[in-house]
C-alpha atoms as a PDB file:
ATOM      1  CA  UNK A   1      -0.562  39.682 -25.011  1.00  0.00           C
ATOM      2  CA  UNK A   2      -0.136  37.869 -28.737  1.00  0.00           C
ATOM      3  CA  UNK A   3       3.210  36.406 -29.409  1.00  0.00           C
ATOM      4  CA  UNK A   4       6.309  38.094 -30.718  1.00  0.00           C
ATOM      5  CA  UNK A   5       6.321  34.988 -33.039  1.00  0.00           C
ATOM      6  CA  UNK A   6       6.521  31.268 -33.269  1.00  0.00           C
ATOM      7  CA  UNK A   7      10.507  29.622 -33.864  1.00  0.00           C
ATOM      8  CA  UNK A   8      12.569  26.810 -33.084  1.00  0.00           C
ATOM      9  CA  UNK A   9      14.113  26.192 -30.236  1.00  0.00           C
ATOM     10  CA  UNK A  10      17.074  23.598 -30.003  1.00  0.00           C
ATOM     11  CA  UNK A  11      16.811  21.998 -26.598  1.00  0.00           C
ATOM     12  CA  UNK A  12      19.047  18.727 -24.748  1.00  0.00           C
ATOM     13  CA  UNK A  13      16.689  15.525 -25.815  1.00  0.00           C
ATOM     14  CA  UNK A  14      14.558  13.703 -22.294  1.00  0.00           C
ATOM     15  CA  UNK A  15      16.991  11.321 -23.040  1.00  0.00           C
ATOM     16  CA  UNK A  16      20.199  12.612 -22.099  1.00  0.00           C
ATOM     17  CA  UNK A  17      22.930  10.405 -22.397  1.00  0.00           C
ATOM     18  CA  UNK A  18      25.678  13.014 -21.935  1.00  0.00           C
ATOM     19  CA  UNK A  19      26.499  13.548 -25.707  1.00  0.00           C
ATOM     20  CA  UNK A  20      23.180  14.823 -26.690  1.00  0.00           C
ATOM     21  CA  UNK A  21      22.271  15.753 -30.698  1.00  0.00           C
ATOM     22  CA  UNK A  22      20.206  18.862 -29.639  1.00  0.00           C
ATOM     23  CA  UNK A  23      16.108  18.275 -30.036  1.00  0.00           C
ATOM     24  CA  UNK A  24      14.258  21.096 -32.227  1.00  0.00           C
ATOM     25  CA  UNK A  25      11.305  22.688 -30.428  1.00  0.00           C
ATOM     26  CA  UNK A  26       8.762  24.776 -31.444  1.00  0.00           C
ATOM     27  CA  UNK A  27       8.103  27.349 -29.383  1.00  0.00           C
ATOM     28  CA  UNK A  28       5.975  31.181 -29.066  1.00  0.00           C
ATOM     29  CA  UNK A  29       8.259  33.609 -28.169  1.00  0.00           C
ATOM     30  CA  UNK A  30       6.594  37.087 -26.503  1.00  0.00           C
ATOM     31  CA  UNK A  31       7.131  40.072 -26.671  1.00  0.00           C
ATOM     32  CA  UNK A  32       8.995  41.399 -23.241  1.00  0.00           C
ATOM     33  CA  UNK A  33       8.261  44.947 -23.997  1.00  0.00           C
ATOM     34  CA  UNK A  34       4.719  44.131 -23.535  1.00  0.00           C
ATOM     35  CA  UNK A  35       5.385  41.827 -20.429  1.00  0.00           C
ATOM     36  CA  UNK A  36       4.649  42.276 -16.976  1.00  0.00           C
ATOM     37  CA  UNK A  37       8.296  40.657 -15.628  1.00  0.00           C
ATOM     38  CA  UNK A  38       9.130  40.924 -12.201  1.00  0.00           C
ATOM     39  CA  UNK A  39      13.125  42.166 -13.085  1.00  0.00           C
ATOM     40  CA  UNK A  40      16.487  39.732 -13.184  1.00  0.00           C
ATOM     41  CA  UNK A  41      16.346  39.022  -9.759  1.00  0.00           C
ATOM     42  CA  UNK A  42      13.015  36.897 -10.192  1.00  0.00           C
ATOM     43  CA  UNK A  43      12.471  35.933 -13.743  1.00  0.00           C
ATOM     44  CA  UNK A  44      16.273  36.221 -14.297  1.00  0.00           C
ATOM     45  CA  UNK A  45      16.501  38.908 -16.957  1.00  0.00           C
ATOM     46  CA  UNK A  46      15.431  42.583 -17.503  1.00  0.00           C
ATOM     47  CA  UNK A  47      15.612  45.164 -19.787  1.00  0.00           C
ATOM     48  CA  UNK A  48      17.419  48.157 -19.247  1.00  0.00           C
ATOM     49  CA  UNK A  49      17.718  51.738 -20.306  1.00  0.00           C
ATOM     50  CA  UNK A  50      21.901  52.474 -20.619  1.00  0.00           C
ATOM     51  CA  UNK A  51      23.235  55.173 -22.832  1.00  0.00           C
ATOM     52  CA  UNK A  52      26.682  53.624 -23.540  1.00  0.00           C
ATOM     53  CA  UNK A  53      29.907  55.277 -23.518  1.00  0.00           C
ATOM     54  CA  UNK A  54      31.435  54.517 -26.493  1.00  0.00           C
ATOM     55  CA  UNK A  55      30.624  55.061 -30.131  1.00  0.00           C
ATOM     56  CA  UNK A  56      32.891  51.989 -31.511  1.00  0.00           C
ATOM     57  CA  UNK A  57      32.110  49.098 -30.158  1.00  0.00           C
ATOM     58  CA  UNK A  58      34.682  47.594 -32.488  1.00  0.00           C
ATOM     59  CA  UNK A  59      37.740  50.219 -30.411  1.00  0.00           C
ATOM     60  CA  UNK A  60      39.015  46.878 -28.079  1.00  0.00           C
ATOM     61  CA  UNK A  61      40.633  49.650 -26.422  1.00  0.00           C
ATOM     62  CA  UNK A  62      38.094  51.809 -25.686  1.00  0.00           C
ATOM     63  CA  UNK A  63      35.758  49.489 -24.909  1.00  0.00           C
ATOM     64  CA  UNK A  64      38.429  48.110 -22.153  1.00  0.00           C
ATOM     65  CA  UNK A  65      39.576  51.228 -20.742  1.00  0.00           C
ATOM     66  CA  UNK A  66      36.203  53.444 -20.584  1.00  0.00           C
ATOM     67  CA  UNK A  67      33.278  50.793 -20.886  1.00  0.00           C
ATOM     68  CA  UNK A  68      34.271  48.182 -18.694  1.00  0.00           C
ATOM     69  CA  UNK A  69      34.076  50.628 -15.775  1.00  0.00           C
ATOM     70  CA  UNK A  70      30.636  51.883 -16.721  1.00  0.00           C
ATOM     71  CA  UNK A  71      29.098  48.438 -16.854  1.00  0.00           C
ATOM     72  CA  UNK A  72      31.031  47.361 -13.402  1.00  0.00           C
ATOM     73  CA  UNK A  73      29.245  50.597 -12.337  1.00  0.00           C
ATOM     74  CA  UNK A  74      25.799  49.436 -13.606  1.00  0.00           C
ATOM     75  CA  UNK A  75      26.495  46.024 -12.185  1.00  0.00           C
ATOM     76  CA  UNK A  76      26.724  47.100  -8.439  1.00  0.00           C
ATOM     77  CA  UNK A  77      24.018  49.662  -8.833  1.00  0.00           C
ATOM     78  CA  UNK A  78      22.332  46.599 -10.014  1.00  0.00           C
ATOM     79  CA  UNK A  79      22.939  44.182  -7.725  1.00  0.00           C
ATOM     80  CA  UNK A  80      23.881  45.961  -4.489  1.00  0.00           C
ATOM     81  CA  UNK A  81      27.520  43.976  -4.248  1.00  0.00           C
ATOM     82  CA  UNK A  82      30.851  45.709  -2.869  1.00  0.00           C
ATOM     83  CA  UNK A  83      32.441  44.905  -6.543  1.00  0.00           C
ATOM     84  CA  UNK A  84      31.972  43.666 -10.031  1.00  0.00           C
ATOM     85  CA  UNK A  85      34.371  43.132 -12.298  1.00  0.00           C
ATOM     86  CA  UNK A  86      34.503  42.761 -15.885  1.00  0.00           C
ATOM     87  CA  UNK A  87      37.602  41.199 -17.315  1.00  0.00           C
ATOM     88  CA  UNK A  88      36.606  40.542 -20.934  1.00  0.00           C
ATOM     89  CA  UNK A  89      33.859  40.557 -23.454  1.00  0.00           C
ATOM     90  CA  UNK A  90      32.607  39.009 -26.552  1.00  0.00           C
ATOM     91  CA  UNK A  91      31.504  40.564 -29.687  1.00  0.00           C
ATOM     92  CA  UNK A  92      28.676  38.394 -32.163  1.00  0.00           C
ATOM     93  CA  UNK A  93      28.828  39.260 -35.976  1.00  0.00           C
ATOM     94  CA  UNK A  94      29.720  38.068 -39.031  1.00  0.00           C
ATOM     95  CA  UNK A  95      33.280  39.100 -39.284  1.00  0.00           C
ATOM     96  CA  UNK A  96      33.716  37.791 -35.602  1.00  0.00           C
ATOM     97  CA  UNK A  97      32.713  34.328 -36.866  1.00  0.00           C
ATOM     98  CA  UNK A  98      35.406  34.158 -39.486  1.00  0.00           C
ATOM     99  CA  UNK A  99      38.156  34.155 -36.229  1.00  0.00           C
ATOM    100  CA  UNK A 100      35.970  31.109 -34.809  1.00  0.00           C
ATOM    101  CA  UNK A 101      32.561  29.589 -34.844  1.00  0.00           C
ATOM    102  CA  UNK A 102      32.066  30.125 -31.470  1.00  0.00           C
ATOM    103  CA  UNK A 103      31.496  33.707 -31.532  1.00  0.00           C
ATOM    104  CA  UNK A 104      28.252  33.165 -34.223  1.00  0.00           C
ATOM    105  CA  UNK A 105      24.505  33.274 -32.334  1.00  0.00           C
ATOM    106  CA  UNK A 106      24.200  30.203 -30.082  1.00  0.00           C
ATOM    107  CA  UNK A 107      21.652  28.769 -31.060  1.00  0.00           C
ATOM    108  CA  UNK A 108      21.378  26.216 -27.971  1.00  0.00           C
ATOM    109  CA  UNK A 109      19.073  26.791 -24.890  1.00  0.00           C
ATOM    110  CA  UNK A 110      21.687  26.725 -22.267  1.00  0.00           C
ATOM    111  CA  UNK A 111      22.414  28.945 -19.429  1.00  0.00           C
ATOM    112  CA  UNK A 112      26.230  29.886 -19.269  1.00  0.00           C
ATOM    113  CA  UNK A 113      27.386  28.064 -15.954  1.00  0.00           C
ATOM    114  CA  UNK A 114      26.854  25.314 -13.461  1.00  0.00           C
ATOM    115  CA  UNK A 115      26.833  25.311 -10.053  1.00  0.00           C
ATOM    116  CA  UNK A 116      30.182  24.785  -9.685  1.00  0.00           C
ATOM    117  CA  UNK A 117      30.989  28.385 -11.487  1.00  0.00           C
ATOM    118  CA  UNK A 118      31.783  29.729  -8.168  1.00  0.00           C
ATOM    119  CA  UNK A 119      34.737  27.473  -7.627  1.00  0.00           C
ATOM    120  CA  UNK A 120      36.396  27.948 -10.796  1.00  0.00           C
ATOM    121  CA  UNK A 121      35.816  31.802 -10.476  1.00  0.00           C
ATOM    122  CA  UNK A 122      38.008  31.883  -7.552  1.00  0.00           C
ATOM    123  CA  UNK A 123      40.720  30.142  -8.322  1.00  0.00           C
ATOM    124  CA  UNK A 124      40.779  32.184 -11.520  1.00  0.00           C
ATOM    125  CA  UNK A 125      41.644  35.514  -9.279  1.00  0.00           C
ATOM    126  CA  UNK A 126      44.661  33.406  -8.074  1.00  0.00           C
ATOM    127  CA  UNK A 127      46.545  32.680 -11.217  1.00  0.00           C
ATOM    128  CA  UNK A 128      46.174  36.627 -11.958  1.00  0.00           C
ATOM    129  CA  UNK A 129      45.714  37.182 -15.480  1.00  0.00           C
ATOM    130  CA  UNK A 130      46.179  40.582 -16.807  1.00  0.00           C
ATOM    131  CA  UNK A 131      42.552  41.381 -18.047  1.00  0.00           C
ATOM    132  CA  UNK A 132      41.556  40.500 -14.598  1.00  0.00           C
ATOM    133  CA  UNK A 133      44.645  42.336 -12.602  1.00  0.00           C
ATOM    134  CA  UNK A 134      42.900  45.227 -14.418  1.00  0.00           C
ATOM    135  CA  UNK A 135      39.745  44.831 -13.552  1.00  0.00           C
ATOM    136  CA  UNK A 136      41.128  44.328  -9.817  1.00  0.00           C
ATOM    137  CA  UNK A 137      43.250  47.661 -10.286  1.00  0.00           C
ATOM    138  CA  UNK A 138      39.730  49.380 -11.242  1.00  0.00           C
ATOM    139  CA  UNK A 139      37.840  48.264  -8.005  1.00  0.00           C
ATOM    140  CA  UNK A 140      41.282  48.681  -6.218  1.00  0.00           C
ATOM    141  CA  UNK A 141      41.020  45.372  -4.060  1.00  0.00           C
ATOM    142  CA  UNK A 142      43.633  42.742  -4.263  1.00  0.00           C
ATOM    143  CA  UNK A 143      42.734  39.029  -5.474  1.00  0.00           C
ATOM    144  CA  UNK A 144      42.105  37.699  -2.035  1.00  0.00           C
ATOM    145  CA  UNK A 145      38.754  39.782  -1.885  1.00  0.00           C
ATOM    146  CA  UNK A 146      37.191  37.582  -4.451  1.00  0.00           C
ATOM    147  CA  UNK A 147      38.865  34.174  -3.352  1.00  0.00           C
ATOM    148  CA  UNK A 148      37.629  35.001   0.158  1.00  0.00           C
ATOM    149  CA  UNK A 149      34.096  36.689  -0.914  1.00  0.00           C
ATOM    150  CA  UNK A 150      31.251  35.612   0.738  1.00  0.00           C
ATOM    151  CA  UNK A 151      29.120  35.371  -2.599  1.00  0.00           C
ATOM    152  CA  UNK A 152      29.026  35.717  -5.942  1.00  0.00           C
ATOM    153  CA  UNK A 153      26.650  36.663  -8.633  1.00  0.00           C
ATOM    154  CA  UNK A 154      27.193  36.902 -12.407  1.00  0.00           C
ATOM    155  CA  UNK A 155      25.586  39.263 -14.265  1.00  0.00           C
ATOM    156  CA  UNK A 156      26.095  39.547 -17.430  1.00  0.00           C
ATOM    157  CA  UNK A 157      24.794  42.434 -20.480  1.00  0.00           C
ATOM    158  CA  UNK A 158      23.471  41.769 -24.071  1.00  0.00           C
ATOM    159  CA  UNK A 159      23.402  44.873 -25.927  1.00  0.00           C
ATOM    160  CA  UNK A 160      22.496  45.088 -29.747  1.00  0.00           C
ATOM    161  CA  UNK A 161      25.395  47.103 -31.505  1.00  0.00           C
ATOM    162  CA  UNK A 162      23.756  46.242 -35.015  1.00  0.00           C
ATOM    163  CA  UNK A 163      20.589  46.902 -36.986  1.00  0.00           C
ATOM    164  CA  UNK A 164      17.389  47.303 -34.683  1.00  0.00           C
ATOM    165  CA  UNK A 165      15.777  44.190 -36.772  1.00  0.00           C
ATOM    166  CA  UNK A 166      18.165  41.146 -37.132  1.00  0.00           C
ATOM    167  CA  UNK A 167      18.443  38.051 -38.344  1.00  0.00           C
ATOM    168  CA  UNK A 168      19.098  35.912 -34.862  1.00  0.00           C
ATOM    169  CA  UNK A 169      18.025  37.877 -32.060  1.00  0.00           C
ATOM    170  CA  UNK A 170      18.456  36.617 -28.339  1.00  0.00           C
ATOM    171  CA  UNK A 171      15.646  35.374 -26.601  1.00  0.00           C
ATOM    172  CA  UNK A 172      15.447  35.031 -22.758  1.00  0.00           C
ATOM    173  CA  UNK A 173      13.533  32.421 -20.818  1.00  0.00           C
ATOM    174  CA  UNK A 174      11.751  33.302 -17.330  1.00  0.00           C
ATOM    175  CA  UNK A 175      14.148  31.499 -14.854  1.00  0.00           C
ATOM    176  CA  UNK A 176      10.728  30.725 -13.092  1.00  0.00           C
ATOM    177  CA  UNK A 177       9.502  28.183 -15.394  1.00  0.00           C
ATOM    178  CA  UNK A 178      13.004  25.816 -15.605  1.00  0.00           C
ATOM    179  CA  UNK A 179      13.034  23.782 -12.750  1.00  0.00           C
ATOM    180  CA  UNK A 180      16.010  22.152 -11.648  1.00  0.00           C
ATOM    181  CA  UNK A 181      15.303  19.082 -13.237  1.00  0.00           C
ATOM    182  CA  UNK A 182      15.120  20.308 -16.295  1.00  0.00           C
ATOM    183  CA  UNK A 183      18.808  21.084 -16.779  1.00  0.00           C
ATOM    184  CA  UNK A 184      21.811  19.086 -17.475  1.00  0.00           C
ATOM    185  CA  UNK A 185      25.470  19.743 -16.713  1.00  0.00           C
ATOM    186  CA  UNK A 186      27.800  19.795 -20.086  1.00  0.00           C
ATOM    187  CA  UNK A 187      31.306  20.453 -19.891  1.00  0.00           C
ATOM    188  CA  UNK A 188      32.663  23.321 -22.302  1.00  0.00           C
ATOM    189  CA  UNK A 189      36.053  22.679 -24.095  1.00  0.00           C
ATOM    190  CA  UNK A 190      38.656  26.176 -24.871  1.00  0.00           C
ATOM    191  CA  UNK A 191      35.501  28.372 -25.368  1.00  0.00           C
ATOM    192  CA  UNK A 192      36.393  30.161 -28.189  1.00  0.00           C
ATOM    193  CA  UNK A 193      40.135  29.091 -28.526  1.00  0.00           C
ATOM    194  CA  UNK A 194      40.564  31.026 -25.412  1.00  0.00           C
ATOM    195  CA  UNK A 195      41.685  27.989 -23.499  1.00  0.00           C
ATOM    196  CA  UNK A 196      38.535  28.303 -21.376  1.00  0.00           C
ATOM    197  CA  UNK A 197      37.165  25.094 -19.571  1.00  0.00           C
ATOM    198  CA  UNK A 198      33.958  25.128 -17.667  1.00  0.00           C
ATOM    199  CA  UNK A 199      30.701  23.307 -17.094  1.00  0.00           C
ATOM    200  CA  UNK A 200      27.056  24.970 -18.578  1.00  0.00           C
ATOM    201  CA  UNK A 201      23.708  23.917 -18.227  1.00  0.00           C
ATOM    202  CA  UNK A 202      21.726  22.363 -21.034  1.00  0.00           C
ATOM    203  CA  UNK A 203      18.445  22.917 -20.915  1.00  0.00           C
ATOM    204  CA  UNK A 204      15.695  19.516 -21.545  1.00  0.00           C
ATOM    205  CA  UNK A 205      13.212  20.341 -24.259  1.00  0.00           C
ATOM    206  CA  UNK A 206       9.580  20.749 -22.470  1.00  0.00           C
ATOM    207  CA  UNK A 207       7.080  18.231 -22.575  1.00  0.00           C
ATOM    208  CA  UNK A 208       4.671  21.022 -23.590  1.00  0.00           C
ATOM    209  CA  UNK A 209       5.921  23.674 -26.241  1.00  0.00           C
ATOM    210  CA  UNK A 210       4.445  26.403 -23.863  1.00  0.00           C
ATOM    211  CA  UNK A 211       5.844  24.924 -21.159  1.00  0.00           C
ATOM    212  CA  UNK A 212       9.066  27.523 -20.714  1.00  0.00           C
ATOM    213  CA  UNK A 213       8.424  31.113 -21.175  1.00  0.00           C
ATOM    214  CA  UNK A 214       9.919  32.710 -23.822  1.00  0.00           C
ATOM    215  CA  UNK A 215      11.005  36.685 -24.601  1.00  0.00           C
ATOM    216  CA  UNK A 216      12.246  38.719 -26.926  1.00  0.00           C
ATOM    217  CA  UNK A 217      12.665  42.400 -27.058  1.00  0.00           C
ATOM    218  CA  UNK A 218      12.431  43.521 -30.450  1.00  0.00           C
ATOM    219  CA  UNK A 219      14.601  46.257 -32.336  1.00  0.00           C
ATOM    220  CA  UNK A 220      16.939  46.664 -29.262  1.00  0.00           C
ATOM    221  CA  UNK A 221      18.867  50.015 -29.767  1.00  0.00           C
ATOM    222  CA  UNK A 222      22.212  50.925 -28.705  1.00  0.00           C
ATOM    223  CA  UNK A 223      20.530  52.560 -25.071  1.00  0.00           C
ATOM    224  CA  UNK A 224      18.951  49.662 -23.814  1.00  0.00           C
ATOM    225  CA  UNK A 225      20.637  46.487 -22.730  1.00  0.00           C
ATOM    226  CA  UNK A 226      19.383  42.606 -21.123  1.00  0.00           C
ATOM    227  CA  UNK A 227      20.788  42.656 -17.589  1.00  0.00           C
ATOM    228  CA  UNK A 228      20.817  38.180 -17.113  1.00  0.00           C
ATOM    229  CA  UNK A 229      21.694  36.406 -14.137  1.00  0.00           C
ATOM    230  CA  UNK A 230      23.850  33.114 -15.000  1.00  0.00           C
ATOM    231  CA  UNK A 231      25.155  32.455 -11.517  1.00  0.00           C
ATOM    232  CA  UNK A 232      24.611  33.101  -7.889  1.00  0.00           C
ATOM    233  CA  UNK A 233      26.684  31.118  -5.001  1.00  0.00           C
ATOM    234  CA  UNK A 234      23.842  32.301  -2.844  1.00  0.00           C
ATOM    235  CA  UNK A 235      21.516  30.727  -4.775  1.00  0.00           C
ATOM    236  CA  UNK A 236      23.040  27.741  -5.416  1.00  0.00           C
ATOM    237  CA  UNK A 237      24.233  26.608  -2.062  1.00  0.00           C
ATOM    238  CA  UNK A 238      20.718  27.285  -1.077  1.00  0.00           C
ATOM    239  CA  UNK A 239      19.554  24.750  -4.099  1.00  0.00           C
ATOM    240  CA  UNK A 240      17.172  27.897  -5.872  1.00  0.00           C
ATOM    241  CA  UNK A 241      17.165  29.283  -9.426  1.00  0.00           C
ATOM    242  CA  UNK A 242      19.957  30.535  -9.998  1.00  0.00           C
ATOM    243  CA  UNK A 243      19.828  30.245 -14.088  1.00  0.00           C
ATOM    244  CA  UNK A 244      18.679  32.248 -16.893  1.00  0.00           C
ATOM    245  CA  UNK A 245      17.959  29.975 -20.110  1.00  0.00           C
ATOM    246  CA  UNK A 246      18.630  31.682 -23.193  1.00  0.00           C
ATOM    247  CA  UNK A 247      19.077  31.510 -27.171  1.00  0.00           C
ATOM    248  CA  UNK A 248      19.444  32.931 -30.212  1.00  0.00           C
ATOM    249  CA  UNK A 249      16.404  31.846 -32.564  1.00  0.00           C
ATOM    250  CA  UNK A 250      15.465  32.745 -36.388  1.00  0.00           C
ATOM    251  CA  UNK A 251      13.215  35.622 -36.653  1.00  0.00           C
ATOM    252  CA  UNK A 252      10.953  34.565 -39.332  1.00  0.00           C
ATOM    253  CA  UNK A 253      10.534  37.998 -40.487  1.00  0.00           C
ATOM    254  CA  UNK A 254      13.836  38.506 -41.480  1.00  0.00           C
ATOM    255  CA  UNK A 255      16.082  36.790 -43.933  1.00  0.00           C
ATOM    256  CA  UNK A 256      19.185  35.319 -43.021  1.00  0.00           C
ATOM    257  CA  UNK A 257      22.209  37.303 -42.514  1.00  0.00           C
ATOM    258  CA  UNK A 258      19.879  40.349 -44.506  1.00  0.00           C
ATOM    259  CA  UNK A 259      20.689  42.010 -41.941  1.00  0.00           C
ATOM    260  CA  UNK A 260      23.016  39.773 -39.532  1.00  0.00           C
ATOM    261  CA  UNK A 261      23.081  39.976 -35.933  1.00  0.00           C
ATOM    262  CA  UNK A 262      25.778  41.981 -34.474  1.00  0.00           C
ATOM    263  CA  UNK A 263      26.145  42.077 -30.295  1.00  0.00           C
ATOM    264  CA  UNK A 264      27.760  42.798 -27.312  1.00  0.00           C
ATOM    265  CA  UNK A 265      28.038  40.703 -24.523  1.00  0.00           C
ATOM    266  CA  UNK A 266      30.019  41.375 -20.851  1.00  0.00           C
ATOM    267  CA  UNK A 267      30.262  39.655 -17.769  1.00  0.00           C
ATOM    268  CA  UNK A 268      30.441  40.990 -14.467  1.00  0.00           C
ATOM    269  CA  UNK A 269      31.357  39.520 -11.141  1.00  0.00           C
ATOM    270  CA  UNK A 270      29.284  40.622  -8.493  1.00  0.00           C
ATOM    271  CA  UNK A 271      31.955  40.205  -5.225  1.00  0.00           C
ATOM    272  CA  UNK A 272      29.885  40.764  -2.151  1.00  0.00           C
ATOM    273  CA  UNK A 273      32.382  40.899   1.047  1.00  0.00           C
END
């Protein structure tokens, strides 16, 4: 299998000192249509076949009232759990950008949350917000059933809403080939001016450039979506894998912003009882 292409990767320096300037790596990136991957619940990301039920991703409404029940439906086929909700989601383009920088391609291997994800998730179904009485009122369980679950998993869905070819597409890392040593808790500040405050994972840049394993699924179209796994109480009380290293990168073939990269991205958690 040749490479999808070669691009930089901007990784957490050996030398972490807890305020890291990110370390440029360059790395070959596959192509994951061409891959033999074992699915998320091994490598920690798969591609997925979805017609969508909405034509505007850009209709907040829609998108909250009819799609956020389809993907908590895909989510337990998915992953087997009792629920999943999804209580928000994030849109990447231009225009988002312009509300705050946040929203633009991260360009940072990281995987979304630390092992302490589980705690915080928790006590978020306490202090009911109303995105998330919603998504409660959808599975039609009452907060206690995720304060009191036995596990859970976040899943979480990159869909391309944009031009097949983009400028930043996403790549995904095989889970497989971070070790836990490799990563590096970093606290996150009112994500996105939404007053969010949690811990990610920074990933340290390899020793060799081949070192992590690298994929890309080229000229994604609105039917297919990345099914990632960011967190798994399971997994982490049982000190396994339970990240999925990802970044946006430059595709060399494609000029900046000509055309720009316009996503989807939702989060679902996986309540098993």
């Amino acid at each position: 299998m040749s490479a999808y292409c070669h691009a930089t990767m901007r990784y957490v320096p050996r030398a972490f000192t807890g305020a890291p300037e990110p370390i440029d790596v360059e790395v070959s990136i596959d192509n994951g249509r061409e891959a033999d991957l074992p699915g998320w619940e091994e490598s920690g990301f798969e591609l997925i076949h979805h017609a969508p039920n909405v034509e505007d991703f850009l209709d907040e409404v829609a998108v909250a009232e009819d799609h956020y029940a389809q993907m908590e439906a895909l989510a337990r086929e998915l992953s087997g759990c009792d629920y999943a909700l999804i209580t928000g989601h994030i849109i990447r383009s231009p225009d988002a950008v312009k509300r705050h920088s946040d929203l633009g391609p991260i360009t940072f291997v990281h995987s979304d949350f630390a092992d302490t994800y589980g705690d915080l998730v928790r006590r978020r179904f306490v202090d009911v917000t109303e995105p998330a009485q919603k998504g409660l009122a959808r599975a039609g369980i009452e907060q206690s059933v995720v304060s009191d679950a036995r596990r859970i998993l976040i899943l979480q869905f990159w869909r391309n809403i944009g031009p097949a070819k983009m400028d930043m597409p996403l790549a995904f890392c095989d889970a497989r080939t971070v070790p836990a040593a490799s990563t590096r808790k970093m606290p996150v500040t009112d994500y996105a001016g939404g007053g969010s405050n949690f811990d990610t994972l920074g990933i340290l840049a390899p020793l060799q450039p081949d070192e992590h394993g690298w994929y890309v699924f080229p000229e994604m179209s609105r039917n297919e979506v990345v099914a990632f796994r960011t967190y798994d109480s399971a997994l982490a009380e049982g000190g396994r894998t339970f990240w999925t290293p990802h970044c946006a990168f430059h595709d060399p073939a494609v000029p900046l912003g000509k055309p720009a990269r316009s996503s989807i991205e939702l989060r679902a958690t996986c309540v098993f009882v």
